[in-house]
Protein backbone atom coordinates (compact mmCIF):
# COMPACT_ATOMS: atom_id res chain seq x y z
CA UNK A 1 0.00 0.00 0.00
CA UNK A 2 1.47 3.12 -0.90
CA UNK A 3 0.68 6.43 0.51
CA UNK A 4 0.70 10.08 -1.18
CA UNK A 5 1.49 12.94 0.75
CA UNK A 6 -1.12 16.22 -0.27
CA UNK A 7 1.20 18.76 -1.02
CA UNK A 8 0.68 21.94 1.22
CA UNK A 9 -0.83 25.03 -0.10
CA UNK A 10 -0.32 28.52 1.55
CA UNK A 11 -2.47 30.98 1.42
CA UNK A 12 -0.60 34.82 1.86
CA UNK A 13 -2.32 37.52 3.55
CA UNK A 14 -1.06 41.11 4.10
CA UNK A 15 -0.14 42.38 7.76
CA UNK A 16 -3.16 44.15 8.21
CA UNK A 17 -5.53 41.41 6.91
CA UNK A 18 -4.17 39.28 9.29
CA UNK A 19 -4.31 41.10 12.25
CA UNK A 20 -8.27 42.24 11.52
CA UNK A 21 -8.71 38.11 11.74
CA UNK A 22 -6.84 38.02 14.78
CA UNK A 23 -9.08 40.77 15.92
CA UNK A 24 -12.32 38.61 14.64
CA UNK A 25 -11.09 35.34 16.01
CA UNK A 26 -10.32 36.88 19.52
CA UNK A 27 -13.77 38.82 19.60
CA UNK A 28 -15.62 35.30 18.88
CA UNK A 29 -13.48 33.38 21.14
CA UNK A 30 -14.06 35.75 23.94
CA UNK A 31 -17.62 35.97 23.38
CA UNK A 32 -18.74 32.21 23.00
CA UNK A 33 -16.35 31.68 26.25
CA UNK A 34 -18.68 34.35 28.05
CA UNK A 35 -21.58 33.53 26.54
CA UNK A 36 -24.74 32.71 28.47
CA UNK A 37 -25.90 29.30 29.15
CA UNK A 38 -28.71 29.92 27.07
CA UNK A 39 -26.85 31.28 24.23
CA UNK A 40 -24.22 28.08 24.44
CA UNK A 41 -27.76 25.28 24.47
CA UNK A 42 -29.11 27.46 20.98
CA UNK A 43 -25.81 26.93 19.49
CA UNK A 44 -25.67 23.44 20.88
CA UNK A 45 -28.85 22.63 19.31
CA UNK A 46 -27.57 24.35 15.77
CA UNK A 47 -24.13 22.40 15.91
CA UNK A 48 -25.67 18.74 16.91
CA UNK A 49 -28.14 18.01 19.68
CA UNK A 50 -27.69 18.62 23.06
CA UNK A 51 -24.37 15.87 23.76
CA UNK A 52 -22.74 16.55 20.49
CA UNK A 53 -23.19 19.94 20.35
CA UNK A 54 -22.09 20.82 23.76
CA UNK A 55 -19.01 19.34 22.91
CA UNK A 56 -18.77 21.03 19.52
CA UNK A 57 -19.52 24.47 21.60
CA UNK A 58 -16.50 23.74 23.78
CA UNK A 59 -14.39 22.44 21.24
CA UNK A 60 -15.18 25.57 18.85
CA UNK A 61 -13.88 27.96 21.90
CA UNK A 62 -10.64 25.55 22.42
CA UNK A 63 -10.36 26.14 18.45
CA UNK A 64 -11.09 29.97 18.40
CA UNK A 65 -8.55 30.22 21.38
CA UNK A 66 -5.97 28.37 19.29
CA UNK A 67 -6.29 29.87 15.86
CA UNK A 68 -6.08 33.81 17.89
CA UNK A 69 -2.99 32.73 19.52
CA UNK A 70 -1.24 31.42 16.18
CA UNK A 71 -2.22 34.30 14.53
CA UNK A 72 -1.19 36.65 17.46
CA UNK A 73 2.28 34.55 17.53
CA UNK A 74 2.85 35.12 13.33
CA UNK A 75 2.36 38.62 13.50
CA UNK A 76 4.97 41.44 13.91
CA UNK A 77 4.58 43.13 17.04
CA UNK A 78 4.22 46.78 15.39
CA UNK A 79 0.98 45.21 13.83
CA UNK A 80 0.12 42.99 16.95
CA UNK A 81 -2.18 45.58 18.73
């Protein structure tokens, strides 16, 4: 059995682009993570149900968490604000 690596694309985005999804990613992460209970069971429902989408809830603010930090980390600090 033979197995083919995908090749990896990039996709380039300029400073400022990058730091306005920074922004976004940080403003979502924050808010989900504050959210009310009653905000995170809507979104449950949307995502899954009420097991599976808790879990999706919690694992979409781990993931909106990590994405703001790797973005935050790439950045230059001049543009990091």
């Amino acid at each position: 059995m033979t197995t083919r690596r995908a090749k990896t694309q990039l996709v380039s985005l300029h400073r400022e682009q990058a730091a306005e999804l920074a922004m976004l990613t940080e403003h979502l992460h924050r808010w989900l993570r504050d959210a009310s209970s009653s905000t995170r069971t809507e979104l449950a429902g949307f995502l899954g149900g009420a097991a599976e989408g808790t879990l999706a809830v919690a694992g979409l603010v781990d993931l909106l968490g990590l994405a703001t930090t790797r973005l935050r980390r790439r950045l230059p600090e001049q543009v990091n604000r």
